[in-house]
PDB file of N, CA and C in Angstrom:
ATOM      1  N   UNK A   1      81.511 126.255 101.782  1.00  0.00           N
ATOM      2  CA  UNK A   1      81.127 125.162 100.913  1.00  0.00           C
ATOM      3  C   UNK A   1      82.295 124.749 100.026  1.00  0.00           C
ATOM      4  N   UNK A   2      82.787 125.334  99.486  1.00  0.00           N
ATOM      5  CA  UNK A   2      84.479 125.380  98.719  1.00  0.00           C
ATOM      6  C   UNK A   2      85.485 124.682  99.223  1.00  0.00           C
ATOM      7  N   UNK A   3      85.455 124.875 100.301  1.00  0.00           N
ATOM      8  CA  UNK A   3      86.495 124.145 101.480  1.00  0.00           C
ATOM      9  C   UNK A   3      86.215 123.028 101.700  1.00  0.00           C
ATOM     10  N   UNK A   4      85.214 122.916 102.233  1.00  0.00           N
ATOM     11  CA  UNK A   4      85.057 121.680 102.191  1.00  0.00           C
ATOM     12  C   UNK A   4      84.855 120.554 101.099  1.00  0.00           C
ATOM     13  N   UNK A   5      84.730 121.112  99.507  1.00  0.00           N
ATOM     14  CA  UNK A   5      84.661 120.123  98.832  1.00  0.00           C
ATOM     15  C   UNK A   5      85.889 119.829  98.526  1.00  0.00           C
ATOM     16  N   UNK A   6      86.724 120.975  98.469  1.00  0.00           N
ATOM     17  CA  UNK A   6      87.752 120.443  98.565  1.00  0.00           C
ATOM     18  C   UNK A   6      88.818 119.369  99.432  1.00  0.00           C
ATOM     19  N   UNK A   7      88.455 119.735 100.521  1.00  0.00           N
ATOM     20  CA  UNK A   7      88.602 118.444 101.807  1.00  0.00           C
ATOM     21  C   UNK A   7      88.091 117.570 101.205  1.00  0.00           C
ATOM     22  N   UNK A   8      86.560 117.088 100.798  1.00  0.00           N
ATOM     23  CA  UNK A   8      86.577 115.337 100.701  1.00  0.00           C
ATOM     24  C   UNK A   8      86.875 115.198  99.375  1.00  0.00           C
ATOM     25  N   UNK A   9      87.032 116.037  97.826  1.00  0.00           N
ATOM     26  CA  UNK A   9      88.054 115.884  97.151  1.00  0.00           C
ATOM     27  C   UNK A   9      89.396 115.251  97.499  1.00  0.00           C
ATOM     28  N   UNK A  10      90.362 115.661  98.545  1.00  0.00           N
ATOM     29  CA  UNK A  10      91.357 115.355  98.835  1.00  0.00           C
ATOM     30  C   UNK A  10      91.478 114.297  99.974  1.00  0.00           C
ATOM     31  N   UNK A  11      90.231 113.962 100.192  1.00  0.00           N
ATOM     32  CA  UNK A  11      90.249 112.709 100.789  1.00  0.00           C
ATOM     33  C   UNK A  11      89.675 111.464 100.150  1.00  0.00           C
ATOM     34  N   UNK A  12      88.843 111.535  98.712  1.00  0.00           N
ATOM     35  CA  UNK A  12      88.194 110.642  97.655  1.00  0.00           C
ATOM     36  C   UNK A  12      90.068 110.619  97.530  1.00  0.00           C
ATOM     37  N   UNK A  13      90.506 111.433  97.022  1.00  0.00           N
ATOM     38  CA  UNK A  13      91.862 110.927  96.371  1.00  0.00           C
ATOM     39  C   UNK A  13      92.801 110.362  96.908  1.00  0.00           C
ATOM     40  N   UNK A  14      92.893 110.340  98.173  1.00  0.00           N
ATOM     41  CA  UNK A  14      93.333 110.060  99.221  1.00  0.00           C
ATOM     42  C   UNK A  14      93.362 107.863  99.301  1.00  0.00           C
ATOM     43  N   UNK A  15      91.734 107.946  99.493  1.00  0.00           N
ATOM     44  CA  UNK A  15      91.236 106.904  99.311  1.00  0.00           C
ATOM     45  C   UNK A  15      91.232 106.109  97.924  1.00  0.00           C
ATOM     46  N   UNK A  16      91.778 106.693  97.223  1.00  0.00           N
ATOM     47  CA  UNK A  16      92.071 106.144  95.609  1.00  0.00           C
ATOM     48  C   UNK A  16      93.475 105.444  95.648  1.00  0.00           C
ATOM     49  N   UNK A  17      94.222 106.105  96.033  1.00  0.00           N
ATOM     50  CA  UNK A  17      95.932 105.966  96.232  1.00  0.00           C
ATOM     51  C   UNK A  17      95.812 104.987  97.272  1.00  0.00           C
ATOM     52  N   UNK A  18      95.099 104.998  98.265  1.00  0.00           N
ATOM     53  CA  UNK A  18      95.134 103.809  99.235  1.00  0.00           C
ATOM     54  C   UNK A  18      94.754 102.382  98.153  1.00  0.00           C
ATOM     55  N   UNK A  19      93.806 102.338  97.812  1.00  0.00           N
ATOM     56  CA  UNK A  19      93.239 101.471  97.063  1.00  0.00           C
ATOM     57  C   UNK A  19      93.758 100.626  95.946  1.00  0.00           C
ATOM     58  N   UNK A  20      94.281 101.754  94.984  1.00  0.00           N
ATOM     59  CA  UNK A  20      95.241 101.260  94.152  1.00  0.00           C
ATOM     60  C   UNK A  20      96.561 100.910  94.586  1.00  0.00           C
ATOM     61  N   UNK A  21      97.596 101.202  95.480  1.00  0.00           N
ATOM     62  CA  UNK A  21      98.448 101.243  95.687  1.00  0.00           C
ATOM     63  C   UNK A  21      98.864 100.422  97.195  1.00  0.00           C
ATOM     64  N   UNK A  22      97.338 100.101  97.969  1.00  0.00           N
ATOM     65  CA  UNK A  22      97.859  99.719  99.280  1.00  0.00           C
ATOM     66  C   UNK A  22      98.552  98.834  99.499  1.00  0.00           C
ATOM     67  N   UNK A  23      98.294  97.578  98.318  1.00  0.00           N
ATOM     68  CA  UNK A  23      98.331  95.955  98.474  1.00  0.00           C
ATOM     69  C   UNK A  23     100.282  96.153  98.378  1.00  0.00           C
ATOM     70  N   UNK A  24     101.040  97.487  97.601  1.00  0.00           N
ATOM     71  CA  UNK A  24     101.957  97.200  97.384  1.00  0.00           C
ATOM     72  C   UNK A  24     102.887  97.763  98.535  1.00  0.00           C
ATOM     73  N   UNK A  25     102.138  98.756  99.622  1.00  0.00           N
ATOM     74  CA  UNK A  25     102.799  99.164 100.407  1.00  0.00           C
ATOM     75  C   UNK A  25     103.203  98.072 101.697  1.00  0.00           C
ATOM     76  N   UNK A  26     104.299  98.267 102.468  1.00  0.00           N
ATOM     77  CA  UNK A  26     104.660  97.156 102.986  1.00  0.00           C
ATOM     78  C   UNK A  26     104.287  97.075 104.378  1.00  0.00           C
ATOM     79  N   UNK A  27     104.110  98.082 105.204  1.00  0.00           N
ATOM     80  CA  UNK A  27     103.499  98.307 106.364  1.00  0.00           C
ATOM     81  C   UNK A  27     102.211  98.278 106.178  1.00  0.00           C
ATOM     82  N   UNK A  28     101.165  98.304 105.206  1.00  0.00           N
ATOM     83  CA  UNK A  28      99.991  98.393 105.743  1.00  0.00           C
ATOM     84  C   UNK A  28      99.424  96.999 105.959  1.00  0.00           C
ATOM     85  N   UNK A  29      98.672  96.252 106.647  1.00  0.00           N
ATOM     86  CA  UNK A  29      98.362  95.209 107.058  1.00  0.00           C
ATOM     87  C   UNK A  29      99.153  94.217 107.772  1.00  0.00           C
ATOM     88  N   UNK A  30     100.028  94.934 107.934  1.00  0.00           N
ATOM     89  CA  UNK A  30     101.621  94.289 108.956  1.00  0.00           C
ATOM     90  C   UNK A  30     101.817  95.082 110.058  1.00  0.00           C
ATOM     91  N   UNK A  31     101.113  95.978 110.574  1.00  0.00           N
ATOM     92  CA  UNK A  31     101.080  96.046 111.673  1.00  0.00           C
ATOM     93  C   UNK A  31     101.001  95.652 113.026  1.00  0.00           C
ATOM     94  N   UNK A  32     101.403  96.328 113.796  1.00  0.00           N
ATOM     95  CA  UNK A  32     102.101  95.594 115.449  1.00  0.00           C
ATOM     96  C   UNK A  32     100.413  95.691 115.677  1.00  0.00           C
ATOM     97  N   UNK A  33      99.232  94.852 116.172  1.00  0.00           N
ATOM     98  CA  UNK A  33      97.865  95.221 116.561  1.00  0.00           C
ATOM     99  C   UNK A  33      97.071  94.617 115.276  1.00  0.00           C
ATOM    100  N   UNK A  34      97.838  94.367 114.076  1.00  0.00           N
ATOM    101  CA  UNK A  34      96.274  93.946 113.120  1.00  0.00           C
ATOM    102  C   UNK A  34      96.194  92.264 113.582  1.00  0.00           C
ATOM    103  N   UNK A  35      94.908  92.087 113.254  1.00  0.00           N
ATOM    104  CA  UNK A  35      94.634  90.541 113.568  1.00  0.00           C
ATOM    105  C   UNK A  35      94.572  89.870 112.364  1.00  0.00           C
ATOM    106  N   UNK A  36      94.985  88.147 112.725  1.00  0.00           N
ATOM    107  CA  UNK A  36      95.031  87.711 111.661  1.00  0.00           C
ATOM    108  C   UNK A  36      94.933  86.049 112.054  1.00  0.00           C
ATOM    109  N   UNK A  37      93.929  86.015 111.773  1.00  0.00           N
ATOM    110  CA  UNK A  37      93.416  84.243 112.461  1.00  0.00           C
ATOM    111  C   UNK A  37      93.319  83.125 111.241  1.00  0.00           C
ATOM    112  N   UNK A  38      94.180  82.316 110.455  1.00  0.00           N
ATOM    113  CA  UNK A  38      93.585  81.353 109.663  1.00  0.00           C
ATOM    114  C   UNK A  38      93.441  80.320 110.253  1.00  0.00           C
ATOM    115  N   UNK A  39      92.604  79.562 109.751  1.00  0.00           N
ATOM    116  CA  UNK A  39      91.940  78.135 109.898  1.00  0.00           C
ATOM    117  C   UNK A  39      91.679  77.490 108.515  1.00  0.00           C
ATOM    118  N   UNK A  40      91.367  75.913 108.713  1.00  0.00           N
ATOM    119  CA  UNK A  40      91.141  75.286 107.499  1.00  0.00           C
ATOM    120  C   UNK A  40      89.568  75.745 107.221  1.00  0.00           C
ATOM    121  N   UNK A  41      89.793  76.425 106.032  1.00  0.00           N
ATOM    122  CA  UNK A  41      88.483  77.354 105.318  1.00  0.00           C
ATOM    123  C   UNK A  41      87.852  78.459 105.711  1.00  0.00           C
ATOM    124  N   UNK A  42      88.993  78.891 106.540  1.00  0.00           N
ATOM    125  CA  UNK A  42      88.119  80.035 106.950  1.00  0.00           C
ATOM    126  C   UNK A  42      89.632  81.280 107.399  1.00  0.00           C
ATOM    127  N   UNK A  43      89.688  82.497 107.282  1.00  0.00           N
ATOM    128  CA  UNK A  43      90.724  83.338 107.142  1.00  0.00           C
ATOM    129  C   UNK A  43      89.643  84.479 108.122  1.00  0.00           C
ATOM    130  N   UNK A  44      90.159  85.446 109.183  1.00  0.00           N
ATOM    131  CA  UNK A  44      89.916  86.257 109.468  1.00  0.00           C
ATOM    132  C   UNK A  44      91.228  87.570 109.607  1.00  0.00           C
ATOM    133  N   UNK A  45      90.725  88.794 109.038  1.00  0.00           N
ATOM    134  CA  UNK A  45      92.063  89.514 109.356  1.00  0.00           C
ATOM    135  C   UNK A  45      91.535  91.011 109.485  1.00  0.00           C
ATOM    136  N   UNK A  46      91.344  91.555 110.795  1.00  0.00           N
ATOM    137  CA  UNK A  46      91.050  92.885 110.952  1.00  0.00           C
ATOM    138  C   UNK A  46      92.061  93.461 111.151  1.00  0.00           C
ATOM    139  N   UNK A  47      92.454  94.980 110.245  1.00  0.00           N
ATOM    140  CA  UNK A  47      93.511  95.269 110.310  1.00  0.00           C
ATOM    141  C   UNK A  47      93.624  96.806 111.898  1.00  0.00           C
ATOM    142  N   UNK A  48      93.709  96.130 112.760  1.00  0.00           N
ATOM    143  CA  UNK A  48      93.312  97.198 113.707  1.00  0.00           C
ATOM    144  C   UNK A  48      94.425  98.252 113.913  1.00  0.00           C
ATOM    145  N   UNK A  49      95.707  97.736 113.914  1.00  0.00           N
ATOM    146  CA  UNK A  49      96.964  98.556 113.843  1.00  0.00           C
ATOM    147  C   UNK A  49      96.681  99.859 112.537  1.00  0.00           C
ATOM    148  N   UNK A  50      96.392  99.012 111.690  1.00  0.00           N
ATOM    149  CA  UNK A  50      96.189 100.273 110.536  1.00  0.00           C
ATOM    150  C   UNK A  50      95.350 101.121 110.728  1.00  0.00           C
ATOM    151  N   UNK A  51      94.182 100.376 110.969  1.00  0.00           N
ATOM    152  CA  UNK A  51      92.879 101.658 110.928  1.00  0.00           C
ATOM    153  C   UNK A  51      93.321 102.648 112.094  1.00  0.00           C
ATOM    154  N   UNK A  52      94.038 102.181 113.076  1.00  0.00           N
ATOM    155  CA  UNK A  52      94.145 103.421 113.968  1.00  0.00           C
ATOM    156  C   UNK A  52      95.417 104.270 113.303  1.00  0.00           C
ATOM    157  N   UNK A  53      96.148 103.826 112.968  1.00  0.00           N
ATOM    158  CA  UNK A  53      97.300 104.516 112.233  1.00  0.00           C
ATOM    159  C   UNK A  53      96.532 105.609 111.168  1.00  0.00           C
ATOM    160  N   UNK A  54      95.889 105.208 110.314  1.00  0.00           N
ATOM    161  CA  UNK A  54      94.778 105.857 109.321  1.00  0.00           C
ATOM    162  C   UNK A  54      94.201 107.209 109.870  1.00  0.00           C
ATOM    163  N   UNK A  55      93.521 106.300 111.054  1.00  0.00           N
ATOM    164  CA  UNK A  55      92.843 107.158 111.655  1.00  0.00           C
ATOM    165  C   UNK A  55      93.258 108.620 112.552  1.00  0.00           C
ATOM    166  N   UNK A  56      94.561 108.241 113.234  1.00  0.00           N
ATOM    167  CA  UNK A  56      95.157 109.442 113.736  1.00  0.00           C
ATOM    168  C   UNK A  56      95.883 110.541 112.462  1.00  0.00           C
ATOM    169  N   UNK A  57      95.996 110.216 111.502  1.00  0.00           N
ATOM    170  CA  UNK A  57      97.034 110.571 110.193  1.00  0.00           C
ATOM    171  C   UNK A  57      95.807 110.937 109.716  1.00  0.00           C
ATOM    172  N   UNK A  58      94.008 110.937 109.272  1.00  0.00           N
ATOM    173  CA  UNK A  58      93.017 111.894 109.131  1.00  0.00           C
ATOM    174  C   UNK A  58      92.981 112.967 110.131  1.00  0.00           C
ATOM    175  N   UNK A  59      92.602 112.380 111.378  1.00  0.00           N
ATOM    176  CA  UNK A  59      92.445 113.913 112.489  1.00  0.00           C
ATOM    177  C   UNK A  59      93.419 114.506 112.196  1.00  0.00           C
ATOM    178  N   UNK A  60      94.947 114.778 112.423  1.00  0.00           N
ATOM    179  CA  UNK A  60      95.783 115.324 112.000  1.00  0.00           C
ATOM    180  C   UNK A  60      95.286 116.421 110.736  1.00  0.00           C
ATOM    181  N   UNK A  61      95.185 115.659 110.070  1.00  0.00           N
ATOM    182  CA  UNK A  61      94.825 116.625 108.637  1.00  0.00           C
ATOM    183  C   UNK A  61      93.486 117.173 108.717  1.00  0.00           C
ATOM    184  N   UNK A  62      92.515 116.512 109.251  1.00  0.00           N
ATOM    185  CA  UNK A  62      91.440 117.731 109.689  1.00  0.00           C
ATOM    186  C   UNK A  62      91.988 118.720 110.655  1.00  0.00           C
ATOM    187  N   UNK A  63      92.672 118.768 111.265  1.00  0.00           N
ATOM    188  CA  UNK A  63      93.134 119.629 112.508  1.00  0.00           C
ATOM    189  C   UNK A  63      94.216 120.652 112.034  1.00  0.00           C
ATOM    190  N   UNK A  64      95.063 120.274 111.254  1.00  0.00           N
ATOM    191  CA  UNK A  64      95.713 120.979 110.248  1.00  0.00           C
ATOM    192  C   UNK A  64      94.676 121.828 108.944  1.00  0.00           C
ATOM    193  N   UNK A  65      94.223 121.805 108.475  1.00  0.00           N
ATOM    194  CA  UNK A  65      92.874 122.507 107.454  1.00  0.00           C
ATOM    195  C   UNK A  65      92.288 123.228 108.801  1.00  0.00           C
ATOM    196  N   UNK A  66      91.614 123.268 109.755  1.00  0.00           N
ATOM    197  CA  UNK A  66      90.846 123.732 111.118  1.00  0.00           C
ATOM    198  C   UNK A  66      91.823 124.868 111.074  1.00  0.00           C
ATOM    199  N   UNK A  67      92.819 124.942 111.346  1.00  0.00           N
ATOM    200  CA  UNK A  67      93.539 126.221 112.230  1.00  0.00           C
ATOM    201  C   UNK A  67      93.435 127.147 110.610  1.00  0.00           C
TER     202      UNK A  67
END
């Protein structure tokens, strides 16, 4: 039980630093894969490059804590 609060502890914080800090980082939403469609009144932008980037850089760190 310890362990693990500590895991999503360190992943709430994780997600804090993203939050506060993402808009200034320069790769995130500039990725090779995110989408980004404007039109007159209308903006679409899924960032798919990132979330998988995100996403392999969590498993990692669950898999790292695991062993």
């Amino acid at each position: 039980m310890g362990k693990s609060l500590i895991i999503l502890g360190l992943i709430l914080v994780g997600i804090g630093l993203v939050m506060t800090f993402g808009g200034k980082l320069p790769m995130f939403g500039k990725l090779p894969g995110d989408i980004r469609i404007e039109k007159e009144g209308f903006t679409l932008f899924f960032p798919l490059g990132t979330c998988l980037l995100i996403s392999i850089l969590v498993s990692f760190l669950f898999w790292l804590f695991r062993r």
